[in-house]
C-alpha atoms as a PDB file:
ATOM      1  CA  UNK A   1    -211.527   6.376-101.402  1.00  0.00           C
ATOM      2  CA  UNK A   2    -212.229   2.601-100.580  1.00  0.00           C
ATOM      3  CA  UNK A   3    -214.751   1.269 -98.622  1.00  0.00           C
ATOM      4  CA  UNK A   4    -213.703  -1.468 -96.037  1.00  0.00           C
ATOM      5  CA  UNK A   5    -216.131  -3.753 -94.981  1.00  0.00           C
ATOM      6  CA  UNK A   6    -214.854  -5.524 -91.334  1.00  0.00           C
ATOM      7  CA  UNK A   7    -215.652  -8.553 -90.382  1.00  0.00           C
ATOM      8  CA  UNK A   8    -218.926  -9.165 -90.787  1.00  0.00           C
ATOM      9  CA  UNK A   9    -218.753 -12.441 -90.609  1.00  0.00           C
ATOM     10  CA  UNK A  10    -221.697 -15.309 -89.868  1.00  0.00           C
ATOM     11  CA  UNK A  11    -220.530 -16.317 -86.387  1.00  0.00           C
ATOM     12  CA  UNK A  12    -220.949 -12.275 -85.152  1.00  0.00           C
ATOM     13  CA  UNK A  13    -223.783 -11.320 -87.202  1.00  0.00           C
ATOM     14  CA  UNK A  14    -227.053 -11.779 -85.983  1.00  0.00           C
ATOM     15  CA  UNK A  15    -229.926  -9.817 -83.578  1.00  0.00           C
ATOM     16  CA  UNK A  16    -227.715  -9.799 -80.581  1.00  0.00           C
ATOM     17  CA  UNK A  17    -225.823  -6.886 -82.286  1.00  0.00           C
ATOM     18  CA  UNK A  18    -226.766  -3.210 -81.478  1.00  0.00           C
ATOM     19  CA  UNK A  19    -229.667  -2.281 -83.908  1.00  0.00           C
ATOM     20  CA  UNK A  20    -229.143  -5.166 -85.980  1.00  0.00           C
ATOM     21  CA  UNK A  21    -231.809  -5.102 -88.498  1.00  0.00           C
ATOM     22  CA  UNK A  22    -231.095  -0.796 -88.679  1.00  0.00           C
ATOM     23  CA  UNK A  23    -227.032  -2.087 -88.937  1.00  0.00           C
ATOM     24  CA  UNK A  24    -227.171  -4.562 -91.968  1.00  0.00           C
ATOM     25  CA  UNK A  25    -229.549  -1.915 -93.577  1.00  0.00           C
ATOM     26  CA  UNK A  26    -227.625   0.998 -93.726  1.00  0.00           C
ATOM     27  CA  UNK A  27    -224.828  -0.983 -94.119  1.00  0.00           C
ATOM     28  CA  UNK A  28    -226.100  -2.533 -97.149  1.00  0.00           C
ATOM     29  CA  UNK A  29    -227.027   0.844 -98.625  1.00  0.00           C
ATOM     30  CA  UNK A  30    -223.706   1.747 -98.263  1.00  0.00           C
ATOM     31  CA  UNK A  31    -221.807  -0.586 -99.801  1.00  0.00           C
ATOM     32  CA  UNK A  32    -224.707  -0.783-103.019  1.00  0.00           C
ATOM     33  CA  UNK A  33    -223.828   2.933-103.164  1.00  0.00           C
ATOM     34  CA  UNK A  34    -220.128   2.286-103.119  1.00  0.00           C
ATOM     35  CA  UNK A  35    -220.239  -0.108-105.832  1.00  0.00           C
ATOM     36  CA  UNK A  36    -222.874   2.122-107.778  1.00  0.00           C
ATOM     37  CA  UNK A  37    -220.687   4.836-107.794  1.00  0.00           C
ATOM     38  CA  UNK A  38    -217.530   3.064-108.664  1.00  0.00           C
ATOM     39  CA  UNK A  39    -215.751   3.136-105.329  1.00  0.00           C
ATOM     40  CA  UNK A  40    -213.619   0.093-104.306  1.00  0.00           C
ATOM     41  CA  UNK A  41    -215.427  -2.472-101.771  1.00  0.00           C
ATOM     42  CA  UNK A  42    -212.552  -4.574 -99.895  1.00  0.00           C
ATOM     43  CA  UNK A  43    -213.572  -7.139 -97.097  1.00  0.00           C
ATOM     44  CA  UNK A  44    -211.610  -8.134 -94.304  1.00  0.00           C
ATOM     45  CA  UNK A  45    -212.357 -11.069 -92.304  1.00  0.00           C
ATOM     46  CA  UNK A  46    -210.947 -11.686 -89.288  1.00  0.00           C
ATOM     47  CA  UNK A  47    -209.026 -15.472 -88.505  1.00  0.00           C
ATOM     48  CA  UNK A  48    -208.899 -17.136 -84.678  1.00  0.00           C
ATOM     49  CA  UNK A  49    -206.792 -19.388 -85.663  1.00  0.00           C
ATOM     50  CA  UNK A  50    -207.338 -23.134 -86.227  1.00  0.00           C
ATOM     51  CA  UNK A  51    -209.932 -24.970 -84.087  1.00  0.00           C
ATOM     52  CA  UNK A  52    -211.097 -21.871 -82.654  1.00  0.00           C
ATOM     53  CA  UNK A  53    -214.277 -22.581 -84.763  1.00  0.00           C
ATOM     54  CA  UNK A  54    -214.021 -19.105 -86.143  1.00  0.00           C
ATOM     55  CA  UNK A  55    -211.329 -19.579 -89.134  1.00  0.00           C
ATOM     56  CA  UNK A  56    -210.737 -20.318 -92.405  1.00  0.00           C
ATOM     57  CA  UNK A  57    -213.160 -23.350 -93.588  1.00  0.00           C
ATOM     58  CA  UNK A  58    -215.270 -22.880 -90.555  1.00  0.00           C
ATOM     59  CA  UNK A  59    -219.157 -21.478 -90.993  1.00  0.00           C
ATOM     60  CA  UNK A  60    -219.018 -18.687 -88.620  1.00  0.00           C
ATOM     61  CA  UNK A  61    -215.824 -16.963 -90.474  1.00  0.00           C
ATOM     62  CA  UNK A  62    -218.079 -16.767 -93.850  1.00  0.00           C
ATOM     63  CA  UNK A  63    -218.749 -13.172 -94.982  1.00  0.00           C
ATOM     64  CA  UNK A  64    -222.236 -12.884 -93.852  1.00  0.00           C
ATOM     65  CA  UNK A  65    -224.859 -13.443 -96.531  1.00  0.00           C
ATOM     66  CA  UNK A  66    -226.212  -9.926 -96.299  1.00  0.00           C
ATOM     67  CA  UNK A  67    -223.057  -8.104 -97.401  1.00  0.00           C
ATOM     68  CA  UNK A  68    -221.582 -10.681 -99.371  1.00  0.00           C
ATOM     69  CA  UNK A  69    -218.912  -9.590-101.636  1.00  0.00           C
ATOM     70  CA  UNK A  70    -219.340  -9.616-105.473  1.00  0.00           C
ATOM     71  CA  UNK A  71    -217.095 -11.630-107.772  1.00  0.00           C
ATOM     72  CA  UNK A  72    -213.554  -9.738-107.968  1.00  0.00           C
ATOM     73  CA  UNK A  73    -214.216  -7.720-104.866  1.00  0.00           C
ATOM     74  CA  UNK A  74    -210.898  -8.246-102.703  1.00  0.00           C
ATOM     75  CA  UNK A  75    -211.057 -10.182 -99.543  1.00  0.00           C
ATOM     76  CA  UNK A  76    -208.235  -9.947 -96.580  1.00  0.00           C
ATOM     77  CA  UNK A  77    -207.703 -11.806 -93.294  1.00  0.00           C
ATOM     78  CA  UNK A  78    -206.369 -10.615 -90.031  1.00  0.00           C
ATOM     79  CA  UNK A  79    -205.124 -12.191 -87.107  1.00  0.00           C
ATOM     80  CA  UNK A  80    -205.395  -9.058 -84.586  1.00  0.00           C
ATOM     81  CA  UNK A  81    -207.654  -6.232 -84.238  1.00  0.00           C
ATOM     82  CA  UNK A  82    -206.587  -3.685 -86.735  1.00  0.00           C
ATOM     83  CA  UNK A  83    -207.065  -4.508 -90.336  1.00  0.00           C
ATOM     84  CA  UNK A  84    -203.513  -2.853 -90.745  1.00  0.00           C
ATOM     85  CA  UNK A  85    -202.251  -5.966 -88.807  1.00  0.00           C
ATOM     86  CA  UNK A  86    -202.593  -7.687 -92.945  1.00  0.00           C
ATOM     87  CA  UNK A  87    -199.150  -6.399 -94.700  1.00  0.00           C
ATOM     88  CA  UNK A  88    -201.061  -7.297 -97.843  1.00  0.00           C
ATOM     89  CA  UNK A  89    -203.742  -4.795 -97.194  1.00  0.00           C
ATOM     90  CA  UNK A  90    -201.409  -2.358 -95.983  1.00  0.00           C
ATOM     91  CA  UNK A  91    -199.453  -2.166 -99.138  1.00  0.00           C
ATOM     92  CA  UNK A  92    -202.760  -2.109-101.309  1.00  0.00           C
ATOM     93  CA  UNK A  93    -204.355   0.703 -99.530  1.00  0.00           C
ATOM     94  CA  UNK A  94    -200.939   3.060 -99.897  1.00  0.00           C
ATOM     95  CA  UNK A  95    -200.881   2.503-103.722  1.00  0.00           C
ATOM     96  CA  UNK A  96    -204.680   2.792-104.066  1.00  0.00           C
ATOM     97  CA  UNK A  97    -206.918   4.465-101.063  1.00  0.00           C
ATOM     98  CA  UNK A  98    -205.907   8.203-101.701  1.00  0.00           C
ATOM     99  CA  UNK A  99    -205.192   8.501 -98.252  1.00  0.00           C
ATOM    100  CA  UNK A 100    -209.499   8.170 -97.641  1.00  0.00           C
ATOM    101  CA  UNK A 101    -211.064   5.401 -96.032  1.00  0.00           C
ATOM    102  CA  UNK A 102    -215.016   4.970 -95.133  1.00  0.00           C
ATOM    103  CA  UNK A 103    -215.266   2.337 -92.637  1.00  0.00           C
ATOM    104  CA  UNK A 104    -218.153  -0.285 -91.780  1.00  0.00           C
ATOM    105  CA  UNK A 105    -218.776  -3.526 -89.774  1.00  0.00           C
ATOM    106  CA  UNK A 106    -217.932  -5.483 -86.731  1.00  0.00           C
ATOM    107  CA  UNK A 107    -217.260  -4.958 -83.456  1.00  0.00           C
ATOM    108  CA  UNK A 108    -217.391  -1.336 -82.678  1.00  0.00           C
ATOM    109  CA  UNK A 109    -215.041  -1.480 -79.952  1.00  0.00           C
ATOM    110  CA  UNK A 110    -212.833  -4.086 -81.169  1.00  0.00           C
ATOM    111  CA  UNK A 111    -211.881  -3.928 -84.775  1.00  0.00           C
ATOM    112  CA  UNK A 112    -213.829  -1.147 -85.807  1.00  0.00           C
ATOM    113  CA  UNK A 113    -211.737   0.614 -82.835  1.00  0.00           C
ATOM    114  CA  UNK A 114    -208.577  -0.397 -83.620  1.00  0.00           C
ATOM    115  CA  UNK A 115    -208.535   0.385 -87.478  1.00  0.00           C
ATOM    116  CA  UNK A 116    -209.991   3.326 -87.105  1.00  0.00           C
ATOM    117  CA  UNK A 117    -207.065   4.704 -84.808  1.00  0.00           C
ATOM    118  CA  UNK A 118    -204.348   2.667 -87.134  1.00  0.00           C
ATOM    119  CA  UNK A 119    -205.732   4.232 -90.034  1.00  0.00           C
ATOM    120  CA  UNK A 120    -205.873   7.629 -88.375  1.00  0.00           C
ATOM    121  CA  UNK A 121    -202.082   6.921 -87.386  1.00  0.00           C
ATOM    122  CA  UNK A 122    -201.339   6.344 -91.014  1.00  0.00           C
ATOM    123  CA  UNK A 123    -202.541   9.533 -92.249  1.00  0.00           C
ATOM    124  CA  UNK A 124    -205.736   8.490 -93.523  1.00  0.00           C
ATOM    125  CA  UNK A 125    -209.267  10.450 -93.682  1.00  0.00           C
ATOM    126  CA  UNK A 126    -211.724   7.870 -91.628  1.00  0.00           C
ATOM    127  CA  UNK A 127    -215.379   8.394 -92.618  1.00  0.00           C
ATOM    128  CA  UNK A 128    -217.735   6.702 -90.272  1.00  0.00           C
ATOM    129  CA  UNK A 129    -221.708   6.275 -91.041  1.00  0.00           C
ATOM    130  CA  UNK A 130    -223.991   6.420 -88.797  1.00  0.00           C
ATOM    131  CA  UNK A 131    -225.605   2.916 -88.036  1.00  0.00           C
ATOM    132  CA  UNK A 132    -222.937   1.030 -90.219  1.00  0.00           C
ATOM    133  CA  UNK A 133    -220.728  -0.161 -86.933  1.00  0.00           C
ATOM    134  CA  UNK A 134    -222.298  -2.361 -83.789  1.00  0.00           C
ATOM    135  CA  UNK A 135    -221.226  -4.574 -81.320  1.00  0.00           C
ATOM    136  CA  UNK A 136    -222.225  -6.695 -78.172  1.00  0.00           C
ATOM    137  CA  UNK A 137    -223.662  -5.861 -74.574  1.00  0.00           C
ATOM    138  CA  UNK A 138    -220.305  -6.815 -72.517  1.00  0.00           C
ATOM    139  CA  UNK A 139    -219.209  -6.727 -68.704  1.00  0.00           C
ATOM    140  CA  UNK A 140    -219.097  -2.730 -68.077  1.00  0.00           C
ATOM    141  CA  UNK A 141    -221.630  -1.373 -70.746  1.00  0.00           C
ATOM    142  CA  UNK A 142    -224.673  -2.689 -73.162  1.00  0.00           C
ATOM    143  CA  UNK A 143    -224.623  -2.228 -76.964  1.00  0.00           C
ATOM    144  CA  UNK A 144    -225.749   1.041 -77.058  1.00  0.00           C
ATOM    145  CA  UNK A 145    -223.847   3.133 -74.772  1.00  0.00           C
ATOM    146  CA  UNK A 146    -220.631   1.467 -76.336  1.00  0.00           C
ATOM    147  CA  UNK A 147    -221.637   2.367 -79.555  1.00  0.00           C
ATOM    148  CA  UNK A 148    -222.678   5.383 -78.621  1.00  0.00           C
ATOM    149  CA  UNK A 149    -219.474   6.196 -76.840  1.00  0.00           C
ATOM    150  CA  UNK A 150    -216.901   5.593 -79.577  1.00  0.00           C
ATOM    151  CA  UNK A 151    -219.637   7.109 -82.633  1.00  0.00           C
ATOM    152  CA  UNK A 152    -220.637  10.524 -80.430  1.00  0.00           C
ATOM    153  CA  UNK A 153    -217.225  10.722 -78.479  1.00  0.00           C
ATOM    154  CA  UNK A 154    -214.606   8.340 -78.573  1.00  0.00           C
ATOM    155  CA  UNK A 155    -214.290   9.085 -82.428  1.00  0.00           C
ATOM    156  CA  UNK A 156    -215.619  12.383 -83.569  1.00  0.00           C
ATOM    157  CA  UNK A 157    -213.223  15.323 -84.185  1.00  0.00           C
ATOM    158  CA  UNK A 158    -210.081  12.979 -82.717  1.00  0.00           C
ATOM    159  CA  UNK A 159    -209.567  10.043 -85.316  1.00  0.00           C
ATOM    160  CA  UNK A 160    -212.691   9.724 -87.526  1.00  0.00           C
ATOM    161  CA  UNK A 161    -215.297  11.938 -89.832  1.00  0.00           C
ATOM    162  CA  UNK A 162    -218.647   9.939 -87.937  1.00  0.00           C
ATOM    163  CA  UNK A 163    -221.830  11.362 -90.361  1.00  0.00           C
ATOM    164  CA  UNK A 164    -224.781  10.564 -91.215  1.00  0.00           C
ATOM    165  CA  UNK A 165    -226.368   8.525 -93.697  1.00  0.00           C
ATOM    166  CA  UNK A 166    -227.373  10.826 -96.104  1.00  0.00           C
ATOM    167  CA  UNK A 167    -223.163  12.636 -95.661  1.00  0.00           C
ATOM    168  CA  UNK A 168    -222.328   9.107 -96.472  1.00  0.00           C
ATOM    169  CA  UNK A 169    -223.821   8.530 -99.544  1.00  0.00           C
ATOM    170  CA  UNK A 170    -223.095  11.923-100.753  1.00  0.00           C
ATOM    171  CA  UNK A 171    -219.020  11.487-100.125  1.00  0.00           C
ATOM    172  CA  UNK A 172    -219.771   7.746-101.613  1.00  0.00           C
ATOM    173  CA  UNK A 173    -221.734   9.654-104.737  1.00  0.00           C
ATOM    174  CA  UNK A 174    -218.876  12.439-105.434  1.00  0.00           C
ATOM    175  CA  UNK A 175    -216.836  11.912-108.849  1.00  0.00           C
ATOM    176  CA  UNK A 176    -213.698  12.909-107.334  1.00  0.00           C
ATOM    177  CA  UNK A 177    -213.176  10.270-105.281  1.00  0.00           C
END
């Protein structure tokens, strides 16, 4: 299993996110339980391009400071919505994942969305915990009703494993990973 950590990134990550302070805390937990437990953190990060103000150099494409990776933790960049869109990544996660991927991070119904169904595509075993995606109040629904739509329907028994917390850190605490 690896644990992909999506773009939380500085210019996205702040209290206009769903739950914020109940997102970077479970989120946290799971990637200190990850890394306790000897599974494989990878962060992706994704790129607007130059002069978009959310690229490579730029302050709001930094890894936000409550998740940061550790040194030797892998770090990807994407262009589109789907982490799958990084050929890199792609061929890493064949040779390595196991065909099981626990997902966290940014935005629910943008990135989160889209790897989640490319992954599911692929073959792959999506875990989802509870609290560990958000996103943004937008034009046809707030925060919570789009989270709540893609975590207690969009998702569940169609292209992800969505469980709780405590699921979460018991698949994260297994030895056969």
């Amino acid at each position: 299993m690896i644990l992909l950590v999506i773009d939380i990134q500085k210019g996205i990550t702040d209290s206009r996110l769903y739950n914020f302070e109940e997102f970077v805390d479970n989120t946290t937990k799971i990637i200190d339980t990850a890394r306790a437990n000897g599974v494989e953190v990878i962060y992706v990060q994704h790129d607007d391009g130059p002069g978009t103000g959310f690229s490579v150099g730029d302050v709001d494409f930094e890894i936000a400071d409550e998740v940061a990776p550790q040194d030797g933790e892998k770090i990807y960049y994407k262009t589109i919505n789907t982490c799958f869109g990084n050929a890199e990544l792609v061929d890493y996660l064949n040779q390595h994942a196991n065909k099981q991927l626990m997902i966290v991070g940014l935005q629910t119904n943008f990135c989160i969305d889209a790897t989640v169904k490319s992954a599911f595509e692929r073959g792959y075993e999506v875990i989802i915990p509870e609290g560990t995606n958000s996103t943004f109040d937008n034009d046809y629904m707030d925060a919570k009703t789009t989270y709540e739509y893609y975590n207690h329907m969009m998702w569940p028994e169609r292209f992800a494993k969505c469980v709780s917390m405590d699921e979460a850190i018991a698949i994260l605490g297994q030895k056969d990973k």
